[in-house]
Protein backbone atom coordinates (compact mmCIF):
# COMPACT_ATOMS: atom_id res chain seq x y z
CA UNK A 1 0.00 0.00 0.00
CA UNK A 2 2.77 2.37 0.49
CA UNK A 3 4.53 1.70 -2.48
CA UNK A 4 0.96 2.14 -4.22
CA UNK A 5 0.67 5.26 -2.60
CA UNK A 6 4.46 6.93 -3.29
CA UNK A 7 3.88 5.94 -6.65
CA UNK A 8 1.12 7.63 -7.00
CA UNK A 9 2.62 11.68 -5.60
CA UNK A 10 5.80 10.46 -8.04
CA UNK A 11 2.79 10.31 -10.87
CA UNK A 12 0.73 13.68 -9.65
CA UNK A 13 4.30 15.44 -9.25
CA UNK A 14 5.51 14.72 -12.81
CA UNK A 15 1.88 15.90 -14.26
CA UNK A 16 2.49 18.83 -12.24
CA UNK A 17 6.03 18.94 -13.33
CA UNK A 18 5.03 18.31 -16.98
CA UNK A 19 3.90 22.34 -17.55
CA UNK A 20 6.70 23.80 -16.18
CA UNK A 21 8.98 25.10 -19.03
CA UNK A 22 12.44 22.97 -18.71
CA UNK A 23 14.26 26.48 -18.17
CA UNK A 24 12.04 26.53 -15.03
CA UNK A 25 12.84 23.15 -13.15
CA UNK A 26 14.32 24.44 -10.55
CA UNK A 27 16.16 21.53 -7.74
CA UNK A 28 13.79 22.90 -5.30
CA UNK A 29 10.04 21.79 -7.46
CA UNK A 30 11.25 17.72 -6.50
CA UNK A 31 11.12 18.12 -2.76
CA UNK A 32 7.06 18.56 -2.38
CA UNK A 33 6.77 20.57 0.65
CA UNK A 34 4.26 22.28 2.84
CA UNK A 35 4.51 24.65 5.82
CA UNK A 36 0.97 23.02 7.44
CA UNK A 37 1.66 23.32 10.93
CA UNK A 38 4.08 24.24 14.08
CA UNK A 39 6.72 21.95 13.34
CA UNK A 40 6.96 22.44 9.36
CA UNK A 41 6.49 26.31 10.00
CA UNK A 42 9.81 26.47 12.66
CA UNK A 43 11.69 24.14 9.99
CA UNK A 44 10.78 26.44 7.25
CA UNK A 45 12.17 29.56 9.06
CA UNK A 46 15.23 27.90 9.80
CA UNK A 47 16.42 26.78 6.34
CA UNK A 48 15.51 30.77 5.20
CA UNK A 49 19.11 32.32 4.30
CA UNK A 50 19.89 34.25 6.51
CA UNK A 51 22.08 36.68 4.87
CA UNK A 52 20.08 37.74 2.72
CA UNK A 53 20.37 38.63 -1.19
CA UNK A 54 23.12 40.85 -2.52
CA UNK A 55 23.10 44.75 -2.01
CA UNK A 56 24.30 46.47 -5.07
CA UNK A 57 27.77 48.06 -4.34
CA UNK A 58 26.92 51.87 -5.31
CA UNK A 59 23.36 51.74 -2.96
CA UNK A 60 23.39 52.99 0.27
CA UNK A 61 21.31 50.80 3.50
CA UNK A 62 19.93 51.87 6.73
CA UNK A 63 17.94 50.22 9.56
CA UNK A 64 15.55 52.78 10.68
CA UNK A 65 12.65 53.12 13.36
CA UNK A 66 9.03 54.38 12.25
CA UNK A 67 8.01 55.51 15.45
CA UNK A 68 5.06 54.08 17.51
CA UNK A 69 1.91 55.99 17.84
CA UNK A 70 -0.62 55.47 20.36
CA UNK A 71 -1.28 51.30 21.05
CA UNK A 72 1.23 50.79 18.14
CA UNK A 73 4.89 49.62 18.26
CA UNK A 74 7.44 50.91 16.58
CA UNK A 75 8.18 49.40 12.98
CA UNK A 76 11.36 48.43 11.66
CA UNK A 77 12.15 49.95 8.02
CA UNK A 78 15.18 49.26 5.85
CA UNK A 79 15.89 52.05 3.18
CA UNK A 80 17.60 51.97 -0.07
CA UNK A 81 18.98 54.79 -2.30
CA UNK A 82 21.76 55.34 -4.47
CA UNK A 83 24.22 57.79 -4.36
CA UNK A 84 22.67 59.54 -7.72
CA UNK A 85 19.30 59.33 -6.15
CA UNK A 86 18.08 62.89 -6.77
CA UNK A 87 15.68 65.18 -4.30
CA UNK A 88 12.11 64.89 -5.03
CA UNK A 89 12.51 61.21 -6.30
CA UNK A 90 9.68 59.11 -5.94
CA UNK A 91 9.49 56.29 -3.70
CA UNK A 92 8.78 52.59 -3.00
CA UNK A 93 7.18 51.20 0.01
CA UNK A 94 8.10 47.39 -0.31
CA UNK A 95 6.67 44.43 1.23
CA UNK A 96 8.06 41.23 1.70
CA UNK A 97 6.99 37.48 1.32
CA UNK A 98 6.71 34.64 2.89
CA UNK A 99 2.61 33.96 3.36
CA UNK A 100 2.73 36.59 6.60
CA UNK A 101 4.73 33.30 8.42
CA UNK A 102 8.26 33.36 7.15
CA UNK A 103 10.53 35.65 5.71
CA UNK A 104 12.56 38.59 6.38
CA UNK A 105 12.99 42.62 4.58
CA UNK A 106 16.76 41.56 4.52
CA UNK A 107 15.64 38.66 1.97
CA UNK A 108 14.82 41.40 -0.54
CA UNK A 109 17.84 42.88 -0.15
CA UNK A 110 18.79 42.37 -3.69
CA UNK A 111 15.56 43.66 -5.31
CA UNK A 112 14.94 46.64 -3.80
CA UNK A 113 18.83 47.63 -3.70
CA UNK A 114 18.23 47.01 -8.18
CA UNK A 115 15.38 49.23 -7.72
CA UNK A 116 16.88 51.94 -5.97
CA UNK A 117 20.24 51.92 -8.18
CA UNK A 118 18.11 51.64 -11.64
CA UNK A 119 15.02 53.67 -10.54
CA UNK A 120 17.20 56.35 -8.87
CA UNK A 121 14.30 56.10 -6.19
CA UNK A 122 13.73 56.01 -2.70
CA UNK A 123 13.01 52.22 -1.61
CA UNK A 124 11.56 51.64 2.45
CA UNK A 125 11.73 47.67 3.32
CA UNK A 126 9.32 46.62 6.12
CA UNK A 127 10.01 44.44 8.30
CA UNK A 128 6.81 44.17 9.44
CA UNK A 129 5.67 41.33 12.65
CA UNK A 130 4.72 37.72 11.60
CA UNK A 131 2.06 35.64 12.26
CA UNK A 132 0.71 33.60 14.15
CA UNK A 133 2.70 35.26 17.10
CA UNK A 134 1.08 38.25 15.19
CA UNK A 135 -1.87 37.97 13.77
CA UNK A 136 -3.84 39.98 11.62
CA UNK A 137 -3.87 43.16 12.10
CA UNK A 138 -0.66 43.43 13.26
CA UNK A 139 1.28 43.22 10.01
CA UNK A 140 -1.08 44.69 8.02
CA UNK A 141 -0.79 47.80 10.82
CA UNK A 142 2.71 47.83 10.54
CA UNK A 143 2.82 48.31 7.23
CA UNK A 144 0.07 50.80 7.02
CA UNK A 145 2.05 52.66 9.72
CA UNK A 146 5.70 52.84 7.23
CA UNK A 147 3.68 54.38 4.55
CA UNK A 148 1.86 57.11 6.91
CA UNK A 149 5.43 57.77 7.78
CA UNK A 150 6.93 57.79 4.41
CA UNK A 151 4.36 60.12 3.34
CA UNK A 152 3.96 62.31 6.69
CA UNK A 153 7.98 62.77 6.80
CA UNK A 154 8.40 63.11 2.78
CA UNK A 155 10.59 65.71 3.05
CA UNK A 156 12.98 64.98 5.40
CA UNK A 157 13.13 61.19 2.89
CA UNK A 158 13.66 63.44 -0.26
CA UNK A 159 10.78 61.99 -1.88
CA UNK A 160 8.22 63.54 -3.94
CA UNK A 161 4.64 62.75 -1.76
CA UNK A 162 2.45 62.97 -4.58
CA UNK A 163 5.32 59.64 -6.18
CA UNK A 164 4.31 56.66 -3.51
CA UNK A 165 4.15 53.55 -4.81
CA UNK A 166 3.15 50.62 -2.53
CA UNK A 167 4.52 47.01 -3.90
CA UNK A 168 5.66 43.18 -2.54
CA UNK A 169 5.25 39.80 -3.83
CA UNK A 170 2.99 36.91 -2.51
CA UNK A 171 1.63 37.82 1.17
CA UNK A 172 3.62 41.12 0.64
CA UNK A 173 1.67 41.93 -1.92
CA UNK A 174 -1.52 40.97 -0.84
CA UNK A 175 -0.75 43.21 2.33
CA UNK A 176 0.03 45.90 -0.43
CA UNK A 177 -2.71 45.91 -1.66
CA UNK A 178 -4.98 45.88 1.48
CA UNK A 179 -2.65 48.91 2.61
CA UNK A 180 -3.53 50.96 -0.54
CA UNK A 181 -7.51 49.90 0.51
CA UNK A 182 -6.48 51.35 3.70
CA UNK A 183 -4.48 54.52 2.14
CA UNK A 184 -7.50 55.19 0.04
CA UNK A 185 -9.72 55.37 2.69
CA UNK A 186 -7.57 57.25 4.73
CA UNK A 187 -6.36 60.19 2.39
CA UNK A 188 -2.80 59.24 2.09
CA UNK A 189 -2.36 59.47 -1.49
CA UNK A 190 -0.65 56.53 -3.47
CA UNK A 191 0.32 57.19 -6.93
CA UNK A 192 0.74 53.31 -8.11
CA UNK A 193 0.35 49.47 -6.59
CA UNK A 194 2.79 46.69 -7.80
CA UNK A 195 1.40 43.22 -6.70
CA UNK A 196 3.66 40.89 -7.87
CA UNK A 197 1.60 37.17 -7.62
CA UNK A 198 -0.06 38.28 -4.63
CA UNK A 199 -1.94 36.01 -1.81
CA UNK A 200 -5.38 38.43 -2.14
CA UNK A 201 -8.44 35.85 -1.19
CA UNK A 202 -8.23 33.86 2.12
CA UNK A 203 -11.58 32.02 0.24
CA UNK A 204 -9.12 29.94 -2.44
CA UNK A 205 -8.97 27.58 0.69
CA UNK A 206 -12.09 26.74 0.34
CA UNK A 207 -12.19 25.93 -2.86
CA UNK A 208 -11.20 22.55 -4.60
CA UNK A 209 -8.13 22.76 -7.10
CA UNK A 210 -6.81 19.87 -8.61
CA UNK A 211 -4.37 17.49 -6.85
CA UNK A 212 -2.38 17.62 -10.21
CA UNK A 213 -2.05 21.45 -10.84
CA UNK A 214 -1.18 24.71 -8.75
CA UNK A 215 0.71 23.23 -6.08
CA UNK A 216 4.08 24.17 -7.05
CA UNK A 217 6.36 25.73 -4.04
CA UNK A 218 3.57 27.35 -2.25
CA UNK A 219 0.58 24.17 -1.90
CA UNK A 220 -3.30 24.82 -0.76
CA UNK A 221 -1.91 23.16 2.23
CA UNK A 222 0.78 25.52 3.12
CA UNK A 223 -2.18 28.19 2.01
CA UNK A 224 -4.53 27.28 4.63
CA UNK A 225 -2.06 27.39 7.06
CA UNK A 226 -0.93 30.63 6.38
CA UNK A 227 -3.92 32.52 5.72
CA UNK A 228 -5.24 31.12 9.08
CA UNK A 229 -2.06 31.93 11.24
CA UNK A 230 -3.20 35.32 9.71
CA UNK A 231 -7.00 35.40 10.16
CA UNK A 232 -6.64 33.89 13.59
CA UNK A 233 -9.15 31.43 12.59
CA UNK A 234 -9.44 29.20 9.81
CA UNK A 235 -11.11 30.92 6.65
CA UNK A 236 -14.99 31.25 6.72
CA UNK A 237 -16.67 32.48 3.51
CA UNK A 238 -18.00 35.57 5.35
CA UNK A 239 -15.56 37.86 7.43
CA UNK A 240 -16.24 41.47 8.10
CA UNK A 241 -13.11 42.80 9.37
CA UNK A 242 -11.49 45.71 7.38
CA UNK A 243 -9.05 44.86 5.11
CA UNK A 244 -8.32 41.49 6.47
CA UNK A 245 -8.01 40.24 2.33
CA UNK A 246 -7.83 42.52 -0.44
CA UNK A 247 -9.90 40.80 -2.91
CA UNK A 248 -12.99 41.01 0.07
CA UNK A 249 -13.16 44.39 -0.62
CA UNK A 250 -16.25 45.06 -2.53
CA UNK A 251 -16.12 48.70 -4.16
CA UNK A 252 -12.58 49.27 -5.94
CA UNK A 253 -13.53 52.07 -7.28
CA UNK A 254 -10.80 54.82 -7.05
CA UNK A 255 -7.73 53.07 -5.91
CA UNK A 256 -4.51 53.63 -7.85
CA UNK A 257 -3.31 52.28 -11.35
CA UNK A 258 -1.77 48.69 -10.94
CA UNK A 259 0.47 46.08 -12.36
CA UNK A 260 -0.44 42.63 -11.11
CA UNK A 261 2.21 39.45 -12.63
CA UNK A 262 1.46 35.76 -11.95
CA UNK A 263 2.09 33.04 -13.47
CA UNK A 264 -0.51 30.47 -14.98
CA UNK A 265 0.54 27.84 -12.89
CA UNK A 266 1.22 29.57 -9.82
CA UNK A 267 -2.21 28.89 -7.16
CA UNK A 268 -3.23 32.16 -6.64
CA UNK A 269 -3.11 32.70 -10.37
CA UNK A 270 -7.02 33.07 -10.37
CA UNK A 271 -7.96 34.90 -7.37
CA UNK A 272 -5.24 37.45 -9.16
CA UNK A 273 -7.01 37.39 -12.66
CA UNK A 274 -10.14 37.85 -10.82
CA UNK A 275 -8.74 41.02 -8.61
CA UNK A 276 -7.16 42.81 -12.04
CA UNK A 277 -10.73 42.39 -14.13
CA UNK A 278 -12.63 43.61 -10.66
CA UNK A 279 -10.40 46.52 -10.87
CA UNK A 280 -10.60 47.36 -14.34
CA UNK A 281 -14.26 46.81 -14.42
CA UNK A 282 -14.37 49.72 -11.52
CA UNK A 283 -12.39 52.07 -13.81
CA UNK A 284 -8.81 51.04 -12.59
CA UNK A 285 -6.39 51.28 -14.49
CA UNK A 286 -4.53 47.68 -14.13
CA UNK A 287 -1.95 45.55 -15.96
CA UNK A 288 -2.51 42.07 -15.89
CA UNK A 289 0.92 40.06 -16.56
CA UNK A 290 -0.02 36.50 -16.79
CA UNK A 291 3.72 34.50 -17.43
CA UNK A 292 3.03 30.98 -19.17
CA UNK A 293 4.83 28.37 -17.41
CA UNK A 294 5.85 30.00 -13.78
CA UNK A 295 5.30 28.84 -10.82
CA UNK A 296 5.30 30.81 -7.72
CA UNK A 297 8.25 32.92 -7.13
CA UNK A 298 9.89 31.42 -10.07
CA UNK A 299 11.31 34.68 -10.54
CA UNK A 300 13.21 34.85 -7.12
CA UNK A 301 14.84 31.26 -7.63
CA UNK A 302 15.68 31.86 -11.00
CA UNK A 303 16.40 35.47 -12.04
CA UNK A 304 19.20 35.89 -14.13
CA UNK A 305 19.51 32.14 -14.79
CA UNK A 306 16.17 32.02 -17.10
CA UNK A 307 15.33 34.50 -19.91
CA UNK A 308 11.99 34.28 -18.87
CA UNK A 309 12.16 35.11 -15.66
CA UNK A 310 14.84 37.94 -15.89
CA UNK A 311 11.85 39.39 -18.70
CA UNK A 312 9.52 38.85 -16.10
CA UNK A 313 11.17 41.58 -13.68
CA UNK A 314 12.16 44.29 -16.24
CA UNK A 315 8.92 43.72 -16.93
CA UNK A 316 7.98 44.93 -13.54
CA UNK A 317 10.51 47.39 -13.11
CA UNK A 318 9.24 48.84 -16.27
CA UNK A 319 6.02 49.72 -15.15
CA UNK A 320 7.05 51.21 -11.56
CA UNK A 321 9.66 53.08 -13.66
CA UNK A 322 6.73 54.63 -15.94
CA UNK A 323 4.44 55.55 -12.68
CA UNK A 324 7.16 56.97 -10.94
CA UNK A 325 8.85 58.99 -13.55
CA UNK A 326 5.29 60.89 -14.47
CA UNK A 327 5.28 64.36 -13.24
């Protein structure tokens, strides 16, 4: 029966396997794992690098404090510029991944350093508190709080107030987006949102995907286990909190332009089709990037290494280069 049953995950992982372009297959897509509880979730964290990805030599890093306000703690920022960088430039708060469980700003090191040197921009890191020890709304707070203080202290950054942009990948840029929600509500003014395959809908979890497809590095189990260290509670089909997933969020109307990539096999590749048509249908402006062949964060493991991939981020780059270069 076991041998029955190993052969069978061999079979489902080479279907799987099977769409991914063979400039893709990536070591890591053979080991099928899932972050689905304690013990998987403390592993997981441990075998993150921690050094980080490479700083570009000519861009400058700092560790600084956003400081707490009222019941709030203080948020730890990491900022980016280049030496060339000029007053006025627009800005980039960034948000990183890891499904709000894992991950670290330092791990994004070598993106938003590119993005500072290329853009000649302004780039703030968050390092924003973790769930479950944190749950929601704690890093969605955190973050909210580094963009009030980019744009309250825009000045004294350099920056241009009326040039935010608000981006991240996966969880980071579903908590993007929810911040711009928040932003938008709020009157702090946002120029441009880049969600980069972003974890919007805590409902995917409760819907059936095939055991064969959309399950490459980040699995339906390793969702559900994120989005409820987040929630607090597993997903339910109604939750009223504010802003607790971006795609809950029933009027869109008025939020800023956006560029949303994903990739067609990458698991939240619908819930982000269905966010960019929502937003165009309520007069947003939005770019819909849909990569054949990728699987989730494809780009991080394999920048530079695949043509595809390295198209995927100038891509990107591209588009936060056009919003932030507008007068």
């Amino acid at each position: 029966m076991a041998a029955l049953f190993a052969a069978a995950r061999i079979a489902v992982r080479r279907r799987a396997l099977a769409e991914v372009p063979p400039e893709l297959r990536h070591p890591a897509l053979y080991l099928s794992l899932s972050i689905s509880n304690s013990v998987a979730l403390a592993i997981g964290r441990r075998l993150t690098p921690s050094s980080g990805s490479t700083i570009r030599p000519d861009v400058e890093v700092e560790q600084r404090r956003v400081p707490s306000a009222a019941t709030y703690p203080a948020v730890t920022v990491l900022t980016y510029q280049s030496s060339t960088r000029p007053k006025g430039s627009g800005v980039l708060l960034w948000i990183h991944g890891g499904g709000t469980i894992m991950g670290a700003a330092r791990h994004s090191h070598g993106l938003c350093s590119r993005i500072a040197e290329e853009l000649d921009v302004l780039v703030v890191n968050v390092e924003y508190r973790l769930a479950p020890e944190n749950p929601y709304p704690a890093p969605l707070d955190d973050c909210y709080h580094a963009l009030r203080w980019v744009y309250d202290n825009a000045t004294g950054l350099g920056v241009d107030p009326a040039r935010i942009a608000v981006g991240g990948q996966s969880a980071g840029g579903g908590l993007a987006a929810t911040v711009v929600q928040r932003a938008h509500d709020t009157a702090v003014p946002v120029r441009f949102q880049l969600l980069v395959y972003p974890m919007l809908d805590d409902r995917t979890v409760l819907r059936d995907e095939p055991r064969d497809r959309k399950a490459l590095m980040w699995t339906p189990a390793s969702n559900r286990f994120a989005w409820t260290a987040y929630l607090g509670k597993p997903p339910q089909q109604q939750d009223k909190r504010p802003y607790v997933a971006a795609a809950r969020r029933a009027d869109l109307t008025g939020l800023p332009p956006a560029w949303i990539g994903v990739g067609d096999i990458d698991l939240f590749h619908a819930e982000d089709v269905a966010y960019a048509r929502r937003l165009r249908d309520a007069g947003v402006a939005c770019e819909l990037h849909v990569e054949p062949g990728m699987y989730h964060a494809a780009d991080e493991l394999l920048d530079g290494k695949a043509p595809s991939m390295t198209a995927f981020r100038n891509t990107m780059l591209r588009a936060l280069s056009s919003a932030l270069t507008k007068p």
